[in-house]
Protein backbone atom coordinates (compact mmCIF):
# COMPACT_ATOMS: atom_id res chain seq x y z
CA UNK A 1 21.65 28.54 -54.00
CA UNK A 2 21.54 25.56 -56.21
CA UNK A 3 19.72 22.32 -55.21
CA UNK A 4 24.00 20.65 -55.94
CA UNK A 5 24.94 23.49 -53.43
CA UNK A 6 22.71 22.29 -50.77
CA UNK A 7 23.42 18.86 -50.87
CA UNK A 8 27.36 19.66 -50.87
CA UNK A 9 26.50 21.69 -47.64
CA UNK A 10 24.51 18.77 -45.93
CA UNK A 11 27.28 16.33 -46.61
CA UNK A 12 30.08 18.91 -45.06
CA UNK A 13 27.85 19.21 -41.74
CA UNK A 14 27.47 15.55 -41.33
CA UNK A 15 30.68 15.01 -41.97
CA UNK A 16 31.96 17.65 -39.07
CA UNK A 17 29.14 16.07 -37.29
CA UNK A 18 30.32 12.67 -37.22
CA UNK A 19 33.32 12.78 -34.98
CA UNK A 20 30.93 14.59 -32.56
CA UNK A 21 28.31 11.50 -32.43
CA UNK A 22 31.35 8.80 -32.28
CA UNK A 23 32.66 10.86 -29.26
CA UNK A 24 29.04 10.42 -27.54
CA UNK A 25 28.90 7.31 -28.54
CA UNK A 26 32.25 5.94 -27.00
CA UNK A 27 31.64 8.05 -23.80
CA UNK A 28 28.67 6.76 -23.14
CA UNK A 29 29.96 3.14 -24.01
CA UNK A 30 32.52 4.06 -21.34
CA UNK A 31 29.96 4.92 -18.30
CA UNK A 32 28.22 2.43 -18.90
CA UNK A 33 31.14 0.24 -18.63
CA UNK A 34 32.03 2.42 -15.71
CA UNK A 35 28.42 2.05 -13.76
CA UNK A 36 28.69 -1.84 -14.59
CA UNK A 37 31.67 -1.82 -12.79
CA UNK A 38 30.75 -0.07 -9.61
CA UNK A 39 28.00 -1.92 -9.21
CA UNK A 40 30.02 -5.44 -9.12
CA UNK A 41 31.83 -4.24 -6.96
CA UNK A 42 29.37 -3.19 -4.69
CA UNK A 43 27.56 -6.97 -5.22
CA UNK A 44 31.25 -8.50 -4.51
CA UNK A 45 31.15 -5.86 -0.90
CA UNK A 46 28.17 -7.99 0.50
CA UNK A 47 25.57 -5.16 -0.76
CA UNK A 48 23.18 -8.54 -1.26
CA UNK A 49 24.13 -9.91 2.03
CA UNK A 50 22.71 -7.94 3.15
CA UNK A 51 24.66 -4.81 4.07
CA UNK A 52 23.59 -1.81 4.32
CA UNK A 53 25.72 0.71 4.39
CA UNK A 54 27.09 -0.56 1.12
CA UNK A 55 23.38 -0.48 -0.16
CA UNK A 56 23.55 3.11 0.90
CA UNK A 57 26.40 3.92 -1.29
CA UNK A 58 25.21 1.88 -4.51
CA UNK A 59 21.86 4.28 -3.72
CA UNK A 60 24.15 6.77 -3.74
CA UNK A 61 26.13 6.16 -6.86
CA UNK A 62 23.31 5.30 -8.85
CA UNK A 63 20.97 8.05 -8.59
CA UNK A 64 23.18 11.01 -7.63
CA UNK A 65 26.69 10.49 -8.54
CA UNK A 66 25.40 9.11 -11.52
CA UNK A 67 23.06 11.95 -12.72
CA UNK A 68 26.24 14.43 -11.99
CA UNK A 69 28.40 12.67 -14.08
CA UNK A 70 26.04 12.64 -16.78
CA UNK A 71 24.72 16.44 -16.11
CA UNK A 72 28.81 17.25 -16.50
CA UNK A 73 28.80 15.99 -19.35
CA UNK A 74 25.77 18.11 -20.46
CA UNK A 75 27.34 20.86 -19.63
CA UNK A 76 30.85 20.33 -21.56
CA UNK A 77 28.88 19.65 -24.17
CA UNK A 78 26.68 22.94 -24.26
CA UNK A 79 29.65 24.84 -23.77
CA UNK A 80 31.47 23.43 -26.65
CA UNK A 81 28.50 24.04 -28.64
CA UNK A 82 29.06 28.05 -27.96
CA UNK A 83 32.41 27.90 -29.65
CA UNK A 84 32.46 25.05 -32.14
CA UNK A 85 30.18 26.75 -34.48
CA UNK A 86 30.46 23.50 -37.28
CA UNK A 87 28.85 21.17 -34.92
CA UNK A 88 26.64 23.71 -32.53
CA UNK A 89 23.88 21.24 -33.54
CA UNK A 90 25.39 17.97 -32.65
CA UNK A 91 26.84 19.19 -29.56
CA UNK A 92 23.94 20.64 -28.90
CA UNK A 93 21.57 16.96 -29.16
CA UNK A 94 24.48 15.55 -27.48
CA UNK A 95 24.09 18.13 -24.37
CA UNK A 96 20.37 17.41 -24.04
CA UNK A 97 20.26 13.73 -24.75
CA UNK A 98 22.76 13.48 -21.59
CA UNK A 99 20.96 16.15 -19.52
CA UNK A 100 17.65 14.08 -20.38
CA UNK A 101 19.17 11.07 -18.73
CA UNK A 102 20.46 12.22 -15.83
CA UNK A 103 16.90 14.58 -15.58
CA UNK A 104 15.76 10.53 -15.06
CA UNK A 105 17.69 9.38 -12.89
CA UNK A 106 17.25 12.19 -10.41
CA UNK A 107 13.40 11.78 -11.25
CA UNK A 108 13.47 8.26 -10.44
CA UNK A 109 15.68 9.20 -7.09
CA UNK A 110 12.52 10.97 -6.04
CA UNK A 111 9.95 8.44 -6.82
CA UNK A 112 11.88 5.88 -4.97
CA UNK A 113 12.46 7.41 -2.02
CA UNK A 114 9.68 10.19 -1.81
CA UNK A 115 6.31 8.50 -3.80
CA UNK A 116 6.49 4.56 -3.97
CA UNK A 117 7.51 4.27 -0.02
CA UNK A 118 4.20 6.08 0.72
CA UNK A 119 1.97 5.23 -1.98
CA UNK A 120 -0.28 2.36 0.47
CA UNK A 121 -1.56 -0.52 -1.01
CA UNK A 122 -4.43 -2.57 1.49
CA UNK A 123 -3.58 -6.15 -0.41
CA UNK A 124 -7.57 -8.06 0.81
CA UNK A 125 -8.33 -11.68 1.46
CA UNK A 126 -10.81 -13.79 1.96
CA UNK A 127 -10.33 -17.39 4.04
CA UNK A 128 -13.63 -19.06 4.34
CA UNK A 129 -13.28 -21.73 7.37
CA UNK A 130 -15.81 -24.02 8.98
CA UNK A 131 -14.20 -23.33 12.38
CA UNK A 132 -16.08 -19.51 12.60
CA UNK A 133 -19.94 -18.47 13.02
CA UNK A 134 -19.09 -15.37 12.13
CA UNK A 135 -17.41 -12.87 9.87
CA UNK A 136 -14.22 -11.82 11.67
CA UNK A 137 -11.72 -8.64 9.94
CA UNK A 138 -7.78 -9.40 10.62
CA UNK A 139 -5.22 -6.41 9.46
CA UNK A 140 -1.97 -7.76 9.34
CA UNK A 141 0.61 -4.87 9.71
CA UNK A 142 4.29 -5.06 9.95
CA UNK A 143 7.43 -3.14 9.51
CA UNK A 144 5.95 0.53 10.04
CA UNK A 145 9.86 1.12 10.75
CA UNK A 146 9.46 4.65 10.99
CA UNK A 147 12.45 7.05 11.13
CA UNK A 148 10.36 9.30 13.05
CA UNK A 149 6.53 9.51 13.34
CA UNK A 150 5.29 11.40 10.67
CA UNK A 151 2.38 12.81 8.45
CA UNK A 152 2.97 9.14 6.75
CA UNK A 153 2.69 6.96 10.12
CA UNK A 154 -0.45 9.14 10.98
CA UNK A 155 -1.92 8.31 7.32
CA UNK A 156 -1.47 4.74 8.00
CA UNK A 157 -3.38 4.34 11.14
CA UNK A 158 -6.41 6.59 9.62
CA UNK A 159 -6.60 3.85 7.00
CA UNK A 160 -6.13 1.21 9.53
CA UNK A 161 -9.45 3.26 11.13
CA UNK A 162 -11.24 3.46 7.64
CA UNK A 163 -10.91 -0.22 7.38
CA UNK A 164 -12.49 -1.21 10.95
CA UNK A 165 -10.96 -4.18 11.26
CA UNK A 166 -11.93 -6.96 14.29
CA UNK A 167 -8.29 -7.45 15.10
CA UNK A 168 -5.00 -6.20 14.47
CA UNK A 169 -1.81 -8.23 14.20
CA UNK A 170 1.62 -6.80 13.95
CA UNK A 171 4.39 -8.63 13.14
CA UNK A 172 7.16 -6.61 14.47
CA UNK A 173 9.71 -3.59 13.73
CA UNK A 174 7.66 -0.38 14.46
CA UNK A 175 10.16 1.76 15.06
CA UNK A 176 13.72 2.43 13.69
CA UNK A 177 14.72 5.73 14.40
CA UNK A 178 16.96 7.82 12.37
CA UNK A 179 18.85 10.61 14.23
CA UNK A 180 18.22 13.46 15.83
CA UNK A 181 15.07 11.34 16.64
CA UNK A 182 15.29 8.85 19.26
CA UNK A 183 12.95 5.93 20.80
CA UNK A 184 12.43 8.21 23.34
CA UNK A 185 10.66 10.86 21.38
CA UNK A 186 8.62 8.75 18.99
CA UNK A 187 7.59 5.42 21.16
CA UNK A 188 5.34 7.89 22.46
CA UNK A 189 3.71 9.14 19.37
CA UNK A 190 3.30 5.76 17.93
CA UNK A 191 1.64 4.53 20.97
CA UNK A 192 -0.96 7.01 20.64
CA UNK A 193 -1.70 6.23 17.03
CA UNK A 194 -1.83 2.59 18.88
CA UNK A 195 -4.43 2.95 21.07
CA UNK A 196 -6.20 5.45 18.61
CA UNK A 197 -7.41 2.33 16.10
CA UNK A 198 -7.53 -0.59 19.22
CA UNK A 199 -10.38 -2.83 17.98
CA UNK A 200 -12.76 -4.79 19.20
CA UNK A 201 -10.94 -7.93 19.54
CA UNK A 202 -7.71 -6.25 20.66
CA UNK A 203 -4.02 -5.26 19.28
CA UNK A 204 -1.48 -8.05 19.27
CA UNK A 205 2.39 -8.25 17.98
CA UNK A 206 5.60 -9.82 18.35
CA UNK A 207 9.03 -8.19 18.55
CA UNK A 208 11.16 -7.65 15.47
CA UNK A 209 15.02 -6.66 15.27
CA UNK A 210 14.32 -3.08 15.65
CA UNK A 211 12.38 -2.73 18.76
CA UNK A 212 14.96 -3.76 21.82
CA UNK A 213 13.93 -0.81 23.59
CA UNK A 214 10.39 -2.71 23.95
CA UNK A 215 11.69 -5.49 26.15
CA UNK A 216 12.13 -2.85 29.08
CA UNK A 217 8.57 -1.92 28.93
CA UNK A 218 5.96 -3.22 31.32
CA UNK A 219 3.20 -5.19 29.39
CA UNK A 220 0.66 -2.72 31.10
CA UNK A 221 2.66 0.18 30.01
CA UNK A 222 1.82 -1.30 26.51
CA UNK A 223 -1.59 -1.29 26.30
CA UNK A 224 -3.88 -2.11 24.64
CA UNK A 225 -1.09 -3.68 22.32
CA UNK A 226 -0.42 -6.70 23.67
CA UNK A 227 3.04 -8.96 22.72
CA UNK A 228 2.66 -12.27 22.55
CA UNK A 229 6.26 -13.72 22.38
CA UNK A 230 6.44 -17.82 22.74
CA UNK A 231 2.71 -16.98 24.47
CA UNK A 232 -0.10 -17.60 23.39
CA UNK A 233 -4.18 -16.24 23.31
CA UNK A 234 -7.54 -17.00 23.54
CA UNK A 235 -10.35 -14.74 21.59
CA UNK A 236 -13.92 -16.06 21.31
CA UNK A 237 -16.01 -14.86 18.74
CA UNK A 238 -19.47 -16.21 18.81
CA UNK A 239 -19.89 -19.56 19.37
CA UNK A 240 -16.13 -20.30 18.01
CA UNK A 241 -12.57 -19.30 19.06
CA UNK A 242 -9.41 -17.80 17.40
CA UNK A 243 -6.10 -19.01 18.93
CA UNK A 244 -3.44 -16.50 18.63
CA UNK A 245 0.38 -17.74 19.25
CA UNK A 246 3.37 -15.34 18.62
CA UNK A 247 7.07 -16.36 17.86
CA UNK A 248 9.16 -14.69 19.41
CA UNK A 249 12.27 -12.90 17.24
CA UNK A 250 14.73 -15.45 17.56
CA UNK A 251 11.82 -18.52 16.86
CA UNK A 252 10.79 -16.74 13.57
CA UNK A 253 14.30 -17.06 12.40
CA UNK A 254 14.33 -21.06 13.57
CA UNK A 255 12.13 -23.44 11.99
CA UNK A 256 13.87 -25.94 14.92
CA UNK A 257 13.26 -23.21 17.64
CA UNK A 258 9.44 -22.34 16.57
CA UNK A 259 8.66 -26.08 16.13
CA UNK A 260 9.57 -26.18 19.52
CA UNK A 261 7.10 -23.63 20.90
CA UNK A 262 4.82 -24.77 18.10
CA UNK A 263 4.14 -28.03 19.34
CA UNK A 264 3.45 -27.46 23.10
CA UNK A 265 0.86 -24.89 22.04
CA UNK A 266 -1.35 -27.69 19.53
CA UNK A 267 -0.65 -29.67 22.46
CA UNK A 268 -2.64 -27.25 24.48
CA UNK A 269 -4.76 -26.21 21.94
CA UNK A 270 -8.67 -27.47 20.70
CA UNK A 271 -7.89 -28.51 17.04
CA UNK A 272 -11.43 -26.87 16.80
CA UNK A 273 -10.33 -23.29 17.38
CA UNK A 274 -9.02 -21.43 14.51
CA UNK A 275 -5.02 -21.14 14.85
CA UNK A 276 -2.72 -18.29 13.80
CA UNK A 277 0.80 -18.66 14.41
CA UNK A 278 2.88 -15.84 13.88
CA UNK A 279 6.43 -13.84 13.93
CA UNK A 280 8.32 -11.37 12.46
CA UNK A 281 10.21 -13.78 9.93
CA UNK A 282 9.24 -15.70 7.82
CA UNK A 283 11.72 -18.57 7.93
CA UNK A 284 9.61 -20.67 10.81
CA UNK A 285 7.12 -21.20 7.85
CA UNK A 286 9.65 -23.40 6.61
CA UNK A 287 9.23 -26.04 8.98
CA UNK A 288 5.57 -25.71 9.75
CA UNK A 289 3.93 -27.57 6.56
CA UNK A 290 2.23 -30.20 8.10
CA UNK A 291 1.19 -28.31 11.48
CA UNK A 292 -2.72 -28.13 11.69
CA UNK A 293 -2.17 -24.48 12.11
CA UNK A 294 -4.92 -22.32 10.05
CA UNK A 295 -3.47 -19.26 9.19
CA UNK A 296 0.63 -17.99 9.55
CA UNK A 297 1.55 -14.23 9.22
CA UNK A 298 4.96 -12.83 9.08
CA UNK A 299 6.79 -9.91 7.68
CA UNK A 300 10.49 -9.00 7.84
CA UNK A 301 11.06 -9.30 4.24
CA UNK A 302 9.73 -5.82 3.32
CA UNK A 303 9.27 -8.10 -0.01
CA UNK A 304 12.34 -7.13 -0.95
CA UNK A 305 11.55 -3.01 -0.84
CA UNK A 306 13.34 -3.25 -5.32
CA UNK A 307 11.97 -5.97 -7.48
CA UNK A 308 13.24 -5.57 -11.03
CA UNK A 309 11.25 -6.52 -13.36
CA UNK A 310 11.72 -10.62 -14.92
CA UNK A 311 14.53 -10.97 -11.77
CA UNK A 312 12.15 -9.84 -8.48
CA UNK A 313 13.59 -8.72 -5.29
CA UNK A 314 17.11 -7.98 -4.79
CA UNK A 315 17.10 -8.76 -1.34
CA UNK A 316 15.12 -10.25 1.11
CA UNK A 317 17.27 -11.58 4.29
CA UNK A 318 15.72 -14.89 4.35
CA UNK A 319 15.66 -18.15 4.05
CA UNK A 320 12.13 -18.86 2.47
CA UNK A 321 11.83 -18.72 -1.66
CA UNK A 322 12.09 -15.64 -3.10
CA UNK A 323 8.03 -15.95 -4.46
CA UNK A 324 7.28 -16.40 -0.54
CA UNK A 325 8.89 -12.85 0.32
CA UNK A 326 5.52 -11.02 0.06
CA UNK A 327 2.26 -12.49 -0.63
CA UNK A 328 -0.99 -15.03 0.61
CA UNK A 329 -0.30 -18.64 -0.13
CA UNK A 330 -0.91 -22.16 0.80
CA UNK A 331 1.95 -23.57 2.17
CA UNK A 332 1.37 -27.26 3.19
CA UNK A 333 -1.70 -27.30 5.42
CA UNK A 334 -1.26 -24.09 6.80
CA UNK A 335 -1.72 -20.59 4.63
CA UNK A 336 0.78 -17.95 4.93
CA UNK A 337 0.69 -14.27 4.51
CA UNK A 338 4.20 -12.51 3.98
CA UNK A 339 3.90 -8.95 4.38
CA UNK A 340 6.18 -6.20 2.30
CA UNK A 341 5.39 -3.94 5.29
CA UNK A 342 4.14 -0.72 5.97
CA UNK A 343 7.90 1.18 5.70
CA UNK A 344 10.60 0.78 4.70
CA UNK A 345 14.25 -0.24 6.31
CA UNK A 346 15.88 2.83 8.01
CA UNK A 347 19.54 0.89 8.87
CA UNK A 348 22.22 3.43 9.21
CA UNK A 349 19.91 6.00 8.08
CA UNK A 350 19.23 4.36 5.17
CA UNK A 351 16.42 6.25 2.75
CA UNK A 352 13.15 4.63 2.80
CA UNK A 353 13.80 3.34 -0.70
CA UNK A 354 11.00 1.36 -2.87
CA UNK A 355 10.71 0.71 -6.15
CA UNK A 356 8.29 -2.12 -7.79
CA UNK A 357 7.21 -2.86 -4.45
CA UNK A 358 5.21 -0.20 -2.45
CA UNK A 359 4.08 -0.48 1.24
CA UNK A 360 1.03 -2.32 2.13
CA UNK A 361 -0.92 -3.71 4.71
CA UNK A 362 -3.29 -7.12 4.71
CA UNK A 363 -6.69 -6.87 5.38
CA UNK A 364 -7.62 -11.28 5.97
CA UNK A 365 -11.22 -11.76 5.91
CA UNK A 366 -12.12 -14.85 7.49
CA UNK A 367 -15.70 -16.46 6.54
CA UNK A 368 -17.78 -19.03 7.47
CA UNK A 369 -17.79 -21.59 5.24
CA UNK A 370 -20.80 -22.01 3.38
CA UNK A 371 -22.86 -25.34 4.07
CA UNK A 372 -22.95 -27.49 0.92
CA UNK A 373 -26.56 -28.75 0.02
């Protein structure tokens, strides 16, 4: 065959080709218009709100319904490619370039719900303070808002062991149980994992939104975690003293209602001890910027569980800034640690769903400060 021959060919299968490429083309124009859509309307449904059961069904959409669509459209195209002999080979691109997508999306389904809400990050700080004579280890833990106690929960508290802290804090939410478990089954199981890690200077939290069950509970059917709602305690260590005060649910969400509680505990308090205030939400931080308060802890926020890149988290159901959903910071006199928790929200059976944003836990170092000379 002549070299003219050849090139007549490759110009009569690009032509037949063409239409096959424009067809992708406009299709895929199309769902994207489509997915666009859906998702509005799932914004203009309160998903930010936020509600969850629409946040459910954008889940849903986006990384199953999706992926079918596009995996459909795979197939229609392989199958064409069986008969339409002329443009086997465009079809053919077409098939795989849509099955590679959707292959994606239902990758990406598994990391978020499967890897990133398991993959535990220990975030570590160090607070030096002249108010200590001695090296003291704080884990900050919130949110474990387990489904059902797991291989996960049990990997958590053997890190919490590895990391032999001085004192655990635990900002609320430990539970939220997804059916056929129940509070019944798995308080019980958590509570051992509980008093498996207890350290030295004891196990402290407040009550979050997913916990009501607690309130019927003795406090000496508790132990050694002890809940310190609108209370407050005592620890020495050495020569100086660490003054815990927990918030309870309602205060956390109340800069008015904490400062309330706030201000009859510095009342009571030696402006010499070292003072952590803290509840499951972060909004009382709001209110407490020029409290001579040493060190605030909160979590709630889950840091927002998806942060997209250049926008950060979707949602965070709170009041504070969106840069205060997760993190250590200064604000005012006091510092503040936000944690993005150790799980992930269960509501309505809700995946544990994470993406940009994996679960953590805080381990605050707090260190005499050094004398200047």
């Amino acid at each position: 065959m002549t070299d003219l021959e050849l090139g007549m060919t490759d110009m009569a299968t690009r032509s037949r080709s063409g239409p096959v490429w424009k067809w992708a083309a406009l299709l895929g124009f199309g769902i994207i218009l489509y997915v666009v859509w859906r998702n509005y309307l799932f914004i203009e449904e309160g998903m930010l709100g936020p509600n969850f059961t629409i946040i459910h069904q954008a889940y849903d959409f986006n990384l199953f319904e999706l992926p079918v669509i596009l995996l459909v459209v795979a197939g229609l195209s392989m199958g064409l490619a069986v008969t339409w002999v002329s443009v086997r080979r465009a079809l053919i691109w077409v098939g795989a370039l849509y099955a590679f997508l959707a292959l994606d999306l239902f990758g990406l389904r598994y990391y978020v719900t499967y890897v990133e809400p398991e993959r535990l990050v220990v975030r570590q700080v160090r607070l030096e303070t002249p108010k200590l004579d001695q090296t003291v280890r704080i884990l900050h833990i919130a949110d474990i808002q387990a489904g059902s106690i797991g291989e996960y929960q049990k990997v958590i508290f053997d890190r919490i062991e590895s990391l032999q802290p001085d004192l655990i804090i635990n900002t609320g939410d430990f539970l939220q149980v997804v059916p056929p478990a129940t509070f019944e089954s798995e308080w019980p199981k958590l509570h051992a994992l509980i008093k498996r890690v207890n350290p030295r200077l004891g196990t402290y939290g407040v009550f979050g939104d997913t916990e009501r069950e607690l309130y019927r509970y003795q406090p000496e059917a508790l132990k050694p975690l002890v809940m310190l709602s609108s209370r407050e305690q005592r620890i020495g260590v050495g020569s100086g003293v660490i003054n815990l005060h927990g918030l309870s649910l309602y205060q956390s969400k109340s800069g008015e209602w904490a400062m309330r509680s706030v201000e009859q505990w510095l009342e009571k308090s030696d402006p010499n001890d070292f003072r952590i205030l803290f509840g499951h939400a972060p909004d009382y931080a709001l209110s407490v910027a020029e409290a001579p308060i040493d060190l605030c802890l909160a979590g709630h926020t889950h840091g927002g569980q998806v942060k997209l890149p250049f926008y950060g988290p979707l949602v965070i159901d709170s009041e504070v800034p969106k840069e205060w959903a997760q993190g250590f910071r200064r604000v005012g006199i006091p510092y503040l640690n936000v944690s993005a928790g150790a799980g992930s929200n269960r509501r309505h059976s809700l995946p544990p769903i994470r993406f940009n944003c994996p679960t953590e836990m805080t381990l605050i170092e707090l260190v005499p400060m050094r004398s200047i000379r």
